[in-house]
C-alpha atoms as a PDB file:
ATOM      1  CA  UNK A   1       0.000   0.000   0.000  1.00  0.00           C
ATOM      2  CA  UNK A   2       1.378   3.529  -0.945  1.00  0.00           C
ATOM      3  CA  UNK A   3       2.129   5.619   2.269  1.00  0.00           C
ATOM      4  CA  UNK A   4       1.295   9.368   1.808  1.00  0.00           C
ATOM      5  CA  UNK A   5       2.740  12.167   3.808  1.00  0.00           C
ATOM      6  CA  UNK A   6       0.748  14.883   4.494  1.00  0.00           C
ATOM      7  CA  UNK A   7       2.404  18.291   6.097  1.00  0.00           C
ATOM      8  CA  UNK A   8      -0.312  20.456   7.736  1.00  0.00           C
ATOM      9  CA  UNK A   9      -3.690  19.558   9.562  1.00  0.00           C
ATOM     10  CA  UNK A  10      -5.794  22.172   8.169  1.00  0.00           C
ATOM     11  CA  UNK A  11      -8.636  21.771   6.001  1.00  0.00           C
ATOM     12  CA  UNK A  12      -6.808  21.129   2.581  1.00  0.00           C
ATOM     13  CA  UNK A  13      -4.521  18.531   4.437  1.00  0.00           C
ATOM     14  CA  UNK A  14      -7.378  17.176   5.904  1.00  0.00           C
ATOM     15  CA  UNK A  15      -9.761  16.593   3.074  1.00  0.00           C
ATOM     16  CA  UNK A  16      -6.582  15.321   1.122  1.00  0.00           C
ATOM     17  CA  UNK A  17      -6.155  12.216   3.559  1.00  0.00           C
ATOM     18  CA  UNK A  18     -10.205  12.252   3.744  1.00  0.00           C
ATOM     19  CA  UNK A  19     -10.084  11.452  -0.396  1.00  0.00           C
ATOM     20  CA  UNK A  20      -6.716   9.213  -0.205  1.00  0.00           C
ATOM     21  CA  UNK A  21      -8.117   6.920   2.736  1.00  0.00           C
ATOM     22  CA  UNK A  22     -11.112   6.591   0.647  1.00  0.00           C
ATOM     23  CA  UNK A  23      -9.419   4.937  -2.283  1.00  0.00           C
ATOM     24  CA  UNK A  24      -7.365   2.988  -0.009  1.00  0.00           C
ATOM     25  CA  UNK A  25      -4.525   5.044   0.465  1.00  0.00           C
ATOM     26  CA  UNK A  26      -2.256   5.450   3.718  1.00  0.00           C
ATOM     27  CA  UNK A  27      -1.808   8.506   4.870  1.00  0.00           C
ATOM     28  CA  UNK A  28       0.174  10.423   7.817  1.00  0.00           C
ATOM     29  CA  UNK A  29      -0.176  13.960   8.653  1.00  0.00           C
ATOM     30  CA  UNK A  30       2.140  16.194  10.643  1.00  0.00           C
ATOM     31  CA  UNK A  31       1.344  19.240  11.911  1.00  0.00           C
ATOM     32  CA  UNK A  32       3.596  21.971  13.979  1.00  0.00           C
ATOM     33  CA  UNK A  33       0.927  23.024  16.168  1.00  0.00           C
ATOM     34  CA  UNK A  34      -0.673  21.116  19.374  1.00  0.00           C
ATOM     35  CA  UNK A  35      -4.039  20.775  17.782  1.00  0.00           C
ATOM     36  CA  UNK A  36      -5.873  21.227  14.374  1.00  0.00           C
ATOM     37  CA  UNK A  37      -6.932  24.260  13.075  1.00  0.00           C
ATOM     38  CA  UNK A  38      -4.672  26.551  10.911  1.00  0.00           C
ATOM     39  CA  UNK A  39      -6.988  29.345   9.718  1.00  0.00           C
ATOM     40  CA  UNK A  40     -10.088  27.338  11.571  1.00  0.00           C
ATOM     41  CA  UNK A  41      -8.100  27.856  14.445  1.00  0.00           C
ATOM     42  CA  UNK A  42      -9.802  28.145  18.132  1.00  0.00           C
ATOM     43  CA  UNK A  43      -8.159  29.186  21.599  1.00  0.00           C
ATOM     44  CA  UNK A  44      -9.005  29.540  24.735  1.00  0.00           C
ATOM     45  CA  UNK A  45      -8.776  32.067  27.680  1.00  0.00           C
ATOM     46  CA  UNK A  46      -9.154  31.310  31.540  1.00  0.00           C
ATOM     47  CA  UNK A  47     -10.866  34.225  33.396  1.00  0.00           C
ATOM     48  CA  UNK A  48     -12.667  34.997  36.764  1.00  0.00           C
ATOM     49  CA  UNK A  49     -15.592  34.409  35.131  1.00  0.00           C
ATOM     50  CA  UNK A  50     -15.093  31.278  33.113  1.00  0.00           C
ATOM     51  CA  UNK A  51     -13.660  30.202  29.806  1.00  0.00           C
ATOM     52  CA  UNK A  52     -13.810  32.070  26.975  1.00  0.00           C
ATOM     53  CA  UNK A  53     -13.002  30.130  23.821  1.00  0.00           C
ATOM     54  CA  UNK A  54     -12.583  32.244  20.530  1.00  0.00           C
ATOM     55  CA  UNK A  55     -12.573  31.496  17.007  1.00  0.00           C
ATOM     56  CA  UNK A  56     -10.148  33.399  16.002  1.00  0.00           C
ATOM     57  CA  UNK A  57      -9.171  32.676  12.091  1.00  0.00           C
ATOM     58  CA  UNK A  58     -12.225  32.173   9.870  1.00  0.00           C
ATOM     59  CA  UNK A  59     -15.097  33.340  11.571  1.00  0.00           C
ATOM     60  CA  UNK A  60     -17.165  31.103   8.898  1.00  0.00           C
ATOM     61  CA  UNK A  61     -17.402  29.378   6.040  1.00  0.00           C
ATOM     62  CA  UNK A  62     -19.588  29.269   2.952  1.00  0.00           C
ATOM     63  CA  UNK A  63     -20.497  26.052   0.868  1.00  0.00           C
ATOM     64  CA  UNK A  64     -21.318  26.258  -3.195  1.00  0.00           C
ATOM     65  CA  UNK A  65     -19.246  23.471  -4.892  1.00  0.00           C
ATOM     66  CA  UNK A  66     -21.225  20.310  -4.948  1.00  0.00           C
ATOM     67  CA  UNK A  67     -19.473  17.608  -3.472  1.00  0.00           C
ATOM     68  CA  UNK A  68     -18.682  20.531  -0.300  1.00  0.00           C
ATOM     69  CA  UNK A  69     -22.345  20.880  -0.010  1.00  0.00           C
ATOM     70  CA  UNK A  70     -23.164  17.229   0.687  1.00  0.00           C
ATOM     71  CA  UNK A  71     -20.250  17.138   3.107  1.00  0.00           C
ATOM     72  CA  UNK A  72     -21.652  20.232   4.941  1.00  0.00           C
ATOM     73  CA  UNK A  73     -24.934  18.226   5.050  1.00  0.00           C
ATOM     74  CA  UNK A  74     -23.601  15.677   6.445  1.00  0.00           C
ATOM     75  CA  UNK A  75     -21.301  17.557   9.108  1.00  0.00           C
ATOM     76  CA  UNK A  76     -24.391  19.313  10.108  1.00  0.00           C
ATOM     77  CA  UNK A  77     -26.751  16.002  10.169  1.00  0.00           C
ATOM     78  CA  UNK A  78     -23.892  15.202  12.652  1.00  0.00           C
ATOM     79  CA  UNK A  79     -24.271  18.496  14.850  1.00  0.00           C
ATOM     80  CA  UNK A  80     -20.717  19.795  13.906  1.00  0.00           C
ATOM     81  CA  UNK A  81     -21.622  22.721  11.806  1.00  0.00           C
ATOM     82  CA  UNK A  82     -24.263  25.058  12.563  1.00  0.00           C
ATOM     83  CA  UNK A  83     -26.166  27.758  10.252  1.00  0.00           C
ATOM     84  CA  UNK A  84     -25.141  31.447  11.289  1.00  0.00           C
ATOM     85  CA  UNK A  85     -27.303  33.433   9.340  1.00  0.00           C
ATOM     86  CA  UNK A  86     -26.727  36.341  11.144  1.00  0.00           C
ATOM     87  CA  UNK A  87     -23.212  36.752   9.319  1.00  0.00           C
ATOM     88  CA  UNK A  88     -24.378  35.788   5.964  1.00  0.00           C
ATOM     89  CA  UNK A  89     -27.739  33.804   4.482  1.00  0.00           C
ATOM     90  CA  UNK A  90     -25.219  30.877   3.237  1.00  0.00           C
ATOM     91  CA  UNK A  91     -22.771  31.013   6.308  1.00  0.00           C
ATOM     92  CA  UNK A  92     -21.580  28.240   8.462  1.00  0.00           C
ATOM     93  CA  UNK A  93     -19.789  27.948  11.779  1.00  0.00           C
ATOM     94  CA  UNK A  94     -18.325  24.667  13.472  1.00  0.00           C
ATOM     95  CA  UNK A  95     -20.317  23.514  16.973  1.00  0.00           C
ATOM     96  CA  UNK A  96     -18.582  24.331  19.569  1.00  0.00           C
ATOM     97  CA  UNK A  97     -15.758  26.195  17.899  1.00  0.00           C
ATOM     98  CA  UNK A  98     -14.833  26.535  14.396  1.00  0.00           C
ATOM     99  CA  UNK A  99     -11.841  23.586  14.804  1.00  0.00           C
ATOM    100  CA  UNK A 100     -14.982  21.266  15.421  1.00  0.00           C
ATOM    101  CA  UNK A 101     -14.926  19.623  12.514  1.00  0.00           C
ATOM    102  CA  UNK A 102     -10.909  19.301  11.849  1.00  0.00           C
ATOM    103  CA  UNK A 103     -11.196  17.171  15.184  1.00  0.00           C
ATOM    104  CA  UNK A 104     -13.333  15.458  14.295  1.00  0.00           C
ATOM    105  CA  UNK A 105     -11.392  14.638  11.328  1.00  0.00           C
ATOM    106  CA  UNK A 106      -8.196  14.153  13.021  1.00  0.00           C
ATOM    107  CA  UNK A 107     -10.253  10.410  14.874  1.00  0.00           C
ATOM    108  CA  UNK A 108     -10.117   8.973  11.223  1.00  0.00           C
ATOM    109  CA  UNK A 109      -6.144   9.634  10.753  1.00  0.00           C
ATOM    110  CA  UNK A 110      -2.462   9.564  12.106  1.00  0.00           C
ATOM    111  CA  UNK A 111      -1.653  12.686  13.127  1.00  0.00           C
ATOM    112  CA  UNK A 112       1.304  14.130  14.374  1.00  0.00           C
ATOM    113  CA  UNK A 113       1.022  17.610  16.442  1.00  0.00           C
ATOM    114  CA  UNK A 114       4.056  19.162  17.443  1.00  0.00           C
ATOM    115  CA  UNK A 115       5.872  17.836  14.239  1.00  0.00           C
ATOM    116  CA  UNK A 116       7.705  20.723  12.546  1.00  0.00           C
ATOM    117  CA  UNK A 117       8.508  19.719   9.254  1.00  0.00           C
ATOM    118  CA  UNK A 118      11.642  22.014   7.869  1.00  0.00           C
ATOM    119  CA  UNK A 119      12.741  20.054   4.762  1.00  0.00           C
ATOM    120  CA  UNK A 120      12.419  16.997   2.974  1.00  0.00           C
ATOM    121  CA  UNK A 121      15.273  14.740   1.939  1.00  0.00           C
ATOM    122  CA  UNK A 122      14.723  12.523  -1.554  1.00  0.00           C
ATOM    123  CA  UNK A 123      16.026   8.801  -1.230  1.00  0.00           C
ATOM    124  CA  UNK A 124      15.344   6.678  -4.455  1.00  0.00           C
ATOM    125  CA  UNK A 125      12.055   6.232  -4.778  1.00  0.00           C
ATOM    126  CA  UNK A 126      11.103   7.692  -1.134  1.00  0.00           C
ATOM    127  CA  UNK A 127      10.759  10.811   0.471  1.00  0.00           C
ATOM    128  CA  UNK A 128      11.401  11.586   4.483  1.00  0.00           C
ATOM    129  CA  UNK A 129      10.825  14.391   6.210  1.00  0.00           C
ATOM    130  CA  UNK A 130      13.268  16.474   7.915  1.00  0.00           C
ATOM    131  CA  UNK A 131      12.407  17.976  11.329  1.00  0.00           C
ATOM    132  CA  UNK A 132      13.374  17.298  15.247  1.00  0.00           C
ATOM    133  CA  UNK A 133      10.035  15.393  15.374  1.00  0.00           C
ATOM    134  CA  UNK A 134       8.970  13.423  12.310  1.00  0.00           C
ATOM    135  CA  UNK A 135      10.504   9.939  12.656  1.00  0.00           C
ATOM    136  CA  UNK A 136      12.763   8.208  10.263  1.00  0.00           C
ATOM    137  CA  UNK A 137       9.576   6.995   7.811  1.00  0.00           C
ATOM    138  CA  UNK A 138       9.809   7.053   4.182  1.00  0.00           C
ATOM    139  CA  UNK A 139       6.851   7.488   2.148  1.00  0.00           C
ATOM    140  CA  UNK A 140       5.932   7.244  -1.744  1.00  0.00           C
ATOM    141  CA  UNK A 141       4.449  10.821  -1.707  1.00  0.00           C
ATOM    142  CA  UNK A 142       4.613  14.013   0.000  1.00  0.00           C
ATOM    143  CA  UNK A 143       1.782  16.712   0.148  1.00  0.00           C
ATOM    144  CA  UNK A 144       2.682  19.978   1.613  1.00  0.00           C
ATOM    145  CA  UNK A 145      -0.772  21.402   2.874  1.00  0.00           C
ATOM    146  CA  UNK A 146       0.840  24.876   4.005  1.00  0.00           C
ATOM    147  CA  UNK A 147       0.447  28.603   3.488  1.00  0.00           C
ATOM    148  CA  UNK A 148       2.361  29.546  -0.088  1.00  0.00           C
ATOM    149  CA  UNK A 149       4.977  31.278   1.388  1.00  0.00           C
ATOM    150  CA  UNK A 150       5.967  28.064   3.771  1.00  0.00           C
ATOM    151  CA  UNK A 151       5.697  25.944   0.520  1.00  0.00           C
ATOM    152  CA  UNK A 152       7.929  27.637  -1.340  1.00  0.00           C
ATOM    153  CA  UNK A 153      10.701  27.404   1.599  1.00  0.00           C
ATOM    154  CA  UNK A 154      10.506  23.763   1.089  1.00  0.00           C
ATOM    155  CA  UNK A 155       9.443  22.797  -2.260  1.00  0.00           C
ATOM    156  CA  UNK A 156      11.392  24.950  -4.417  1.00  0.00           C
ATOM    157  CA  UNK A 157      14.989  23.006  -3.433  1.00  0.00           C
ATOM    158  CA  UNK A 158      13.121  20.204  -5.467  1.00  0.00           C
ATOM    159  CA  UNK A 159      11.024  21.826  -8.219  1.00  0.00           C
ATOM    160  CA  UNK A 160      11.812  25.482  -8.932  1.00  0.00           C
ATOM    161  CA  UNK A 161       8.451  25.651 -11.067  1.00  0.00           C
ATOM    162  CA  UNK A 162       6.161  24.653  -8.167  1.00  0.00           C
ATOM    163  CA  UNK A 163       8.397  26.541  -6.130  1.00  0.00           C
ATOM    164  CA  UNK A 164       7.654  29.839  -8.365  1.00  0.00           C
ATOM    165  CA  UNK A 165       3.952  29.453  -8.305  1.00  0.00           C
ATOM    166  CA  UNK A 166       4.073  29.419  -4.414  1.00  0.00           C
ATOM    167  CA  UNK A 167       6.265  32.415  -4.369  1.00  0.00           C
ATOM    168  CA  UNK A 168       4.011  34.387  -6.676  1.00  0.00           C
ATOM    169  CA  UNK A 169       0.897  33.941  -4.278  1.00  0.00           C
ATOM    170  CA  UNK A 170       1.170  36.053  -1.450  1.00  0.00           C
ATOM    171  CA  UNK A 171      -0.973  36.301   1.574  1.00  0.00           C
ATOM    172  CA  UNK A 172      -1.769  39.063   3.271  1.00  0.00           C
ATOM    173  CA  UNK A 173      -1.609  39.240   7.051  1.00  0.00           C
ATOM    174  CA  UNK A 174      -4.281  40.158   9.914  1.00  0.00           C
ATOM    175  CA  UNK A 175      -3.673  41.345  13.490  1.00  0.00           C
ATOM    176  CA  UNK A 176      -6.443  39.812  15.557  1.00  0.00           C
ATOM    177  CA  UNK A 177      -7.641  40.929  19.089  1.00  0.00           C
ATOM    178  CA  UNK A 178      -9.399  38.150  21.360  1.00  0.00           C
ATOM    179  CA  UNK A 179     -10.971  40.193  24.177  1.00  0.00           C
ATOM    180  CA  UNK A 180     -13.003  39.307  27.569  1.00  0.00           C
ATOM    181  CA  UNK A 181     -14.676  41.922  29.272  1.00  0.00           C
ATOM    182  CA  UNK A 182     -16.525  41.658  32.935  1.00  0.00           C
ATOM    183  CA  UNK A 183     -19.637  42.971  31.637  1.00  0.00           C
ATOM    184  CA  UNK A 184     -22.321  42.504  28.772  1.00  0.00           C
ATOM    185  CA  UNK A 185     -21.277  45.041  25.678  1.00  0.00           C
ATOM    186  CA  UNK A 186     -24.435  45.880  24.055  1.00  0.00           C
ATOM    187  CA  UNK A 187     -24.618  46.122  20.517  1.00  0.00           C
ATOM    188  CA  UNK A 188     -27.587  45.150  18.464  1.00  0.00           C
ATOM    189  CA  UNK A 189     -26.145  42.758  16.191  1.00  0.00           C
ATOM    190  CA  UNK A 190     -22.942  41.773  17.596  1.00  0.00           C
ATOM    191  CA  UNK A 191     -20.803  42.288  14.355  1.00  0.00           C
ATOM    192  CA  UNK A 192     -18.973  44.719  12.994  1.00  0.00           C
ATOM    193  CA  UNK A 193     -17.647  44.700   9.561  1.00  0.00           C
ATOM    194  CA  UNK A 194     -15.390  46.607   7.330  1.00  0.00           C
ATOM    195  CA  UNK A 195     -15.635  49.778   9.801  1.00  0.00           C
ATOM    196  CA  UNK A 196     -12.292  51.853  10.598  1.00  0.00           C
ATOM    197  CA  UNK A 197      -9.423  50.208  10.666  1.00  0.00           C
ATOM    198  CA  UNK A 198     -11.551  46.816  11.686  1.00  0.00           C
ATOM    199  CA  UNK A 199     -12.674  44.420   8.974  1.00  0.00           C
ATOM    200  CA  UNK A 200     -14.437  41.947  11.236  1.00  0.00           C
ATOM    201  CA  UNK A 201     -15.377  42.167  14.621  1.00  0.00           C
ATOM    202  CA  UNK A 202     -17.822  39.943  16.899  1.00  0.00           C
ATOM    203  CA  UNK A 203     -19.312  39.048  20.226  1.00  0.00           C
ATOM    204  CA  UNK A 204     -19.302  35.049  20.787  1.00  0.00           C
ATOM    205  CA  UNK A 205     -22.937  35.388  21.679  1.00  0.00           C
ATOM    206  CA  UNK A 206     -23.913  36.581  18.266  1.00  0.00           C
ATOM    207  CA  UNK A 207     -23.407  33.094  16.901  1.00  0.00           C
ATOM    208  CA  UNK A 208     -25.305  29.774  17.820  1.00  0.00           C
ATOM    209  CA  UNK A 209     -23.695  27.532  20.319  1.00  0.00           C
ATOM    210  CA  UNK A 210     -22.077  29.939  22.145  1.00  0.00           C
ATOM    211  CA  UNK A 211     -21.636  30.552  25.521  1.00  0.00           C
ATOM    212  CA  UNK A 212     -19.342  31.587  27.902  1.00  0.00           C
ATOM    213  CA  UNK A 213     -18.558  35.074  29.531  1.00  0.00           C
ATOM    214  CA  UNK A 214     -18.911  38.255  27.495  1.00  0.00           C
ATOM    215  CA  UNK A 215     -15.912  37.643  24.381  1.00  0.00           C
ATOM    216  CA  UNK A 216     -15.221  39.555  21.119  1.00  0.00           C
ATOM    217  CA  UNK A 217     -12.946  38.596  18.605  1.00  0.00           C
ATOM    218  CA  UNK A 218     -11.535  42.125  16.457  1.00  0.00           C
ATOM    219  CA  UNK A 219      -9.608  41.798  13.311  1.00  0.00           C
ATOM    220  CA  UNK A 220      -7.694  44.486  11.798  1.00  0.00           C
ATOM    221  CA  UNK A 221      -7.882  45.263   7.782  1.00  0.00           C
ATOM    222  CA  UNK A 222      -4.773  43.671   5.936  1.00  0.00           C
ATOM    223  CA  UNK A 223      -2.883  47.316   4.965  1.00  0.00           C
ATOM    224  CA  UNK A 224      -3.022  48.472   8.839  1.00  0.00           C
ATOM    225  CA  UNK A 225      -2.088  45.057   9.863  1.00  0.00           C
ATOM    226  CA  UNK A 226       0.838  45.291   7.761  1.00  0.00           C
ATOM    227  CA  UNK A 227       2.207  48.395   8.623  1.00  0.00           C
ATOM    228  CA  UNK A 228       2.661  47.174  11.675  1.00  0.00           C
ATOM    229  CA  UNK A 229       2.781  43.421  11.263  1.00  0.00           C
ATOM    230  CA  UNK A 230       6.440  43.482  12.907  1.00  0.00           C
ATOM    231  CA  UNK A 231       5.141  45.274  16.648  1.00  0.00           C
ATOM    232  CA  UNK A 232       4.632  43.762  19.240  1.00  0.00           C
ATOM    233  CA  UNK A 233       0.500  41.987  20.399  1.00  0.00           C
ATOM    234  CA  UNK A 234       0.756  44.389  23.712  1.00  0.00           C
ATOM    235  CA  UNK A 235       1.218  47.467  21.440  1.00  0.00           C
ATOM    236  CA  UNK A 236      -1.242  46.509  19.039  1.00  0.00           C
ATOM    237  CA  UNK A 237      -3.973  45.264  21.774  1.00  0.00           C
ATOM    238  CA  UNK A 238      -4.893  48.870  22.694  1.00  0.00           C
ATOM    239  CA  UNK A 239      -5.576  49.553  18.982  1.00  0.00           C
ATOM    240  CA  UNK A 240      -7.920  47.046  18.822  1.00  0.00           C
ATOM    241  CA  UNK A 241      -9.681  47.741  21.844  1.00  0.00           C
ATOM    242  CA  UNK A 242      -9.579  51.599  20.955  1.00  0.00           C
ATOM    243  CA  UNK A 243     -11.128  50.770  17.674  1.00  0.00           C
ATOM    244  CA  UNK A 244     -13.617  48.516  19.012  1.00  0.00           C
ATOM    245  CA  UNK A 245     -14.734  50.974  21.901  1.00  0.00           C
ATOM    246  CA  UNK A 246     -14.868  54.451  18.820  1.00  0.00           C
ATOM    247  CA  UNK A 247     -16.803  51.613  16.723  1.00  0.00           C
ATOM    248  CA  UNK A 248     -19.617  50.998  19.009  1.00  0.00           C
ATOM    249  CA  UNK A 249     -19.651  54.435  20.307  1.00  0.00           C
ATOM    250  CA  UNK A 250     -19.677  53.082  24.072  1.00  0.00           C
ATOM    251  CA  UNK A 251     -17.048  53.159  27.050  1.00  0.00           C
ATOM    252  CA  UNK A 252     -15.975  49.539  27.222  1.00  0.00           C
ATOM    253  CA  UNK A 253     -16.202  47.546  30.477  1.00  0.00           C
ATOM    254  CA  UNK A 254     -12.802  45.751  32.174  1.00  0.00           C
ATOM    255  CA  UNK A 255     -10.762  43.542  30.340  1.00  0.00           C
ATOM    256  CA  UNK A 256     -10.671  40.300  32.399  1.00  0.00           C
ATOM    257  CA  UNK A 257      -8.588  38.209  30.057  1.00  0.00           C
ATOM    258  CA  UNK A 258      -6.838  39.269  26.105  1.00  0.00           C
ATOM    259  CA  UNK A 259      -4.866  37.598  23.740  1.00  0.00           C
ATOM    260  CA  UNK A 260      -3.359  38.981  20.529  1.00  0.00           C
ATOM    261  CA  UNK A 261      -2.573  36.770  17.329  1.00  0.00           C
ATOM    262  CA  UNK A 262      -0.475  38.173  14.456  1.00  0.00           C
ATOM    263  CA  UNK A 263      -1.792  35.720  11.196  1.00  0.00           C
ATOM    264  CA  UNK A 264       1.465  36.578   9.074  1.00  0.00           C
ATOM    265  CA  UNK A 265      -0.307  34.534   6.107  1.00  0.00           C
ATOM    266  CA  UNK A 266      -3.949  35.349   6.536  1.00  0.00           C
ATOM    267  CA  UNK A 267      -5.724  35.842   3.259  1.00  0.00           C
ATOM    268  CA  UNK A 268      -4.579  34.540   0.607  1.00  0.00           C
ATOM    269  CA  UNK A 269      -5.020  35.524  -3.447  1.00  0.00           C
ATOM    270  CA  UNK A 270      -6.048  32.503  -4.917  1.00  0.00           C
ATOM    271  CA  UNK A 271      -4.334  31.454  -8.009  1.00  0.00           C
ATOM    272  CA  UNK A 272      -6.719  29.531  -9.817  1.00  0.00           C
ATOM    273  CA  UNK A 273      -4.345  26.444 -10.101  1.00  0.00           C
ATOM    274  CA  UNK A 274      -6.174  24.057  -8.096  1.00  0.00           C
ATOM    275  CA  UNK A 275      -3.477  21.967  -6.568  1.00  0.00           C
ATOM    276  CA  UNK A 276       0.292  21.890  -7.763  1.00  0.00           C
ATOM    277  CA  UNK A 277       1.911  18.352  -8.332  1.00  0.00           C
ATOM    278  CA  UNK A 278       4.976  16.760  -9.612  1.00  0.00           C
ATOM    279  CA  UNK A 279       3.836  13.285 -10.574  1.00  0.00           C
ATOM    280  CA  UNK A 280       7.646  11.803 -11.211  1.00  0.00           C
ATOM    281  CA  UNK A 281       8.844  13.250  -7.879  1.00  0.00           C
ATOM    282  CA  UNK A 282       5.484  12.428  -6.426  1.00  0.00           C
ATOM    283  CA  UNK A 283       5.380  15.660  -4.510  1.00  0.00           C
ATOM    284  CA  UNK A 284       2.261  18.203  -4.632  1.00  0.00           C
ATOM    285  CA  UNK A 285       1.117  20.800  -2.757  1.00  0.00           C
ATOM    286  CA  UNK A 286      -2.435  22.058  -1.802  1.00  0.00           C
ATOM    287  CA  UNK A 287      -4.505  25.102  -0.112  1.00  0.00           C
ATOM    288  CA  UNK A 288      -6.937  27.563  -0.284  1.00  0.00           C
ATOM    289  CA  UNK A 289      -4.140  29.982  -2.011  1.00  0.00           C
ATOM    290  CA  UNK A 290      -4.475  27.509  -5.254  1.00  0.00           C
ATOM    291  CA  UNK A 291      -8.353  27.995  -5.332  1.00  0.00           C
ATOM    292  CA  UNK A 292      -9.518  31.027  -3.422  1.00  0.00           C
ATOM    293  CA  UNK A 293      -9.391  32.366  -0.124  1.00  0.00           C
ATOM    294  CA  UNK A 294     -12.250  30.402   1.411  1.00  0.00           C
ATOM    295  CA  UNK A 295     -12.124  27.523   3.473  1.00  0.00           C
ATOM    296  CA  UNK A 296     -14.017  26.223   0.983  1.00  0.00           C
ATOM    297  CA  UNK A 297     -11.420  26.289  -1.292  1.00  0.00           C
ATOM    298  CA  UNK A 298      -9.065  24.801   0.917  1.00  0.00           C
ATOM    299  CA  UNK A 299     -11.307  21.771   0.779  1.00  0.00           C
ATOM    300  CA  UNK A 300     -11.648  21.362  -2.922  1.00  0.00           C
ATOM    301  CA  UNK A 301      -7.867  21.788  -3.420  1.00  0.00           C
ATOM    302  CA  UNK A 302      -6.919  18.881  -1.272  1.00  0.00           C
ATOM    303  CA  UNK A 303      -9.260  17.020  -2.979  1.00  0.00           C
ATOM    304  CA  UNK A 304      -7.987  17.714  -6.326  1.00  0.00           C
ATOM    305  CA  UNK A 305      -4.800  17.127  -5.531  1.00  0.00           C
ATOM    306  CA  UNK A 306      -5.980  13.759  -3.769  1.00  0.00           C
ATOM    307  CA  UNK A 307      -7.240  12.785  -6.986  1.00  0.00           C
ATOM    308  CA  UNK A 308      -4.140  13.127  -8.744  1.00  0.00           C
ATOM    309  CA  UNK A 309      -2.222  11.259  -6.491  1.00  0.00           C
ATOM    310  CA  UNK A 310      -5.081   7.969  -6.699  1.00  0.00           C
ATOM    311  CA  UNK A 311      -4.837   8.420 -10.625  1.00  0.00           C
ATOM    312  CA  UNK A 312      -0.692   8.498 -10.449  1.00  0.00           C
ATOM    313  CA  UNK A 313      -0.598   5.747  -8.089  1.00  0.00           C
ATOM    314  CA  UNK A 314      -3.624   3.592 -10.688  1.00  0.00           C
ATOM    315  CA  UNK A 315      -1.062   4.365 -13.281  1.00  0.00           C
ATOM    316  CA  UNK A 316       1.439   2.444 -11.300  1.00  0.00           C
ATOM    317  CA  UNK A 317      -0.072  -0.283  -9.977  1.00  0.00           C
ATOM    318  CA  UNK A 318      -1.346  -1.383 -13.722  1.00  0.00           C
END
C-alpha cells in the first residue's frame, strides 16, 4: 500500500487524507501546532468568570461546490456545523468552535502535532521528512498542505516551477484581538464589519452555540495590519480595543482576560491552479491559495490534488 505524507492539519490537508483513505490510500499527517486548526483555528482564555473560547481565524465558512455541499450536510446532520445566518444567508460555523470539525477529522487519521517539518530529503524512490520530530519513515508521496509562502521554503529546493507558483501567491496578514470583558457590551447585532481600521469584529454570543462570559474577537484590515505586522500583540492590543470601543460608540467595560494573534499569512489571493503536483517526484502541494481564499477552497484543493495522487498511483499499480 502507498504511504502518503501529508504536512499540515488544516482543512486542505485534511480533506486530502479524507479522499486518499477513501481509495485505499495510507496517509500520515504532521502538523507543527498542538491541535488542528490553521486558519479554523480556536483558543481559549481562563478568566474569573469562566472560559472564553474564541474562534479566532475564519469566523465562517460558505459552501457552493457540490461535493462541499453534501459534506456540509452531512457535518451538520452530525451536529458539527451550525447555520449562522446572522453573518451571511449561506454562512456556516463549526459547533462548539470553528476547529470542530478538523477534530473530528483528526479520529479517522495519524496525526502528528508538534511535528515541525523544515525540509524533505529525496532517497530513491522515497521521500522523508526532515524535522526534530517526524521519525525516520519514508513514504511514496509528499503533500505539503501549508500557506504559499511556507511551501515555497521547502518545495522549491526540489522543483523550482512549483516553487515559483508558491512564491508568486502572497498572503496578506491580519492582526487579531481576542478580548473578555466583565460585563455585557451591548450592541444590536454583535458584528462589525469593514468599519475603521476593523474588517471583522464579533461578540461570541452573536453566533449559535455559544456561551461563555462576554468575548469579542476584532480583526484588523490587511494594509493596517501590515504596517505594523512586525510590533509587538501588547502594542497593538490597545488599537484594537480603541477601535472597538470608537466603533460601538460606548465606554468599554474591564478587560478580564486578552490575547493577541499576528496571522502573518492570513488571506490569501487565490491562483486559480487548483493543486500543484509533480507526478515523477510524487510531490504536490495544496490550499486555499491555489483555489480562493475560502475555506471552501481549501477543501476542494486537497481534494484535487488527492485525486491526482489515486490516478498516479492507478497508473502504477497497472
Amino acid at each position: 500500500m502507498r504511504h502518503v505524507a501529508i504536512v499540515g492539519a488544516g482543512v486542505s490537508g485534511l480533506s486530502c487524507a479524507e479522499t486518499l483513505s477513501g481509495a485505499g490510500i495510507r496517509t500520515t499527517l504532521f502538523d507543527k501546532g498542538r491541535g488542528p486548526g490553521g486558519r479554523m483555528a480556536s483558543r481559549r482564555i481562563e478568566t474569573a468568570q469562566g472560559t472564553a473560547e474564541f474562534d479566532f481565524g475564519a469566523q465562517y465558512f460558505t459552501a457552493r461546490d457540490p461535493l462541499f455541499i453534501e459534506q456540509v450536510n452531512h457535518w451538520e446532520r452530525s451536529g458539527l456545523v451550525s447555520p449562522w445566518p446572522a453573518a451571511r444567508t449561506d454562512a456556516y460555523i463549526g459547533i462548539p468552535t470553528m476547529k470542530a470539525v478538523l477534530q473530528h477529522l483528526c479520529l479517522r487519521h495519524t496525526v502528528h502535532f508538534s511535528s515541525l517539518v523544515k525540509g524533505l530529503v529525496r532517497n530513491g524512490q522515497h521521500w522523508q521528512l526532515a524535522g526534530p520530530d517526524t521519525g525516520e519513515d519514508m513514504f511514496d508521496s509528499v503533500v505539503l498542505a501549508l500557506p504559499a509562502e511556507q511551501t515555497a521554503t521547502i518545495i522549491t529546493l526540489h522543483d523550482f516551477n512549483l516553487g515559483r507558483a508558491a512564491l508568486y501567491a502572497r498572503s496578506q496578514p491580519c492582526w487579531t484581538g481576542m478580548f473578555v470583558f466583565s460585563e455585557r457590551v451591548e450592541h444590536v447585532s454583535g458584528l462589525i464589519r469593514d468599519s475603521g481600521i476593523i474588517t471583522w469584529a464579533a461578540s461570541n454570543r452573536a453566533k449559535p452555540g455559544r456561551s461563555g462570559p462576554e468575548s469579542w474577537v476584532v480583526q484588523a484590515g490587511p494594509r493596517w495590519s501590515l504596517d505594523r505586522l512586525e510590533q509587538s500583540p501588547d502594542d497593538i492590543g490597545p488599537h484594537l480595543l480603541a477601535a472597538l470601543e470608537q466603533e460601538l460608540d460606548i465606554r468599554l467595560p474591564a478587560v478580564i482576560g486578552q490575547s493577541v494573534h499576528r496571522w502573518r499569512y492570513a488571506l490569501s489571493a487565490g491562483t486559480d491552479l487548483g493543486c500543484l503536483w509533480n507526478e515523477t517526484l510524487a510531490l504536490g502541494a495544496c490550499g486555499d491559495w491555489l483555489v480562493g481564499p475560502r475555506v471552501e477552497s481549501a477543501w476542494i484543493s486537497g481534494r484535487l490534488l488527492a485525486d491526482k495522487i489515486i490516478a498516479a498511483s492507478s497508473v502504477r499499480n497497472s
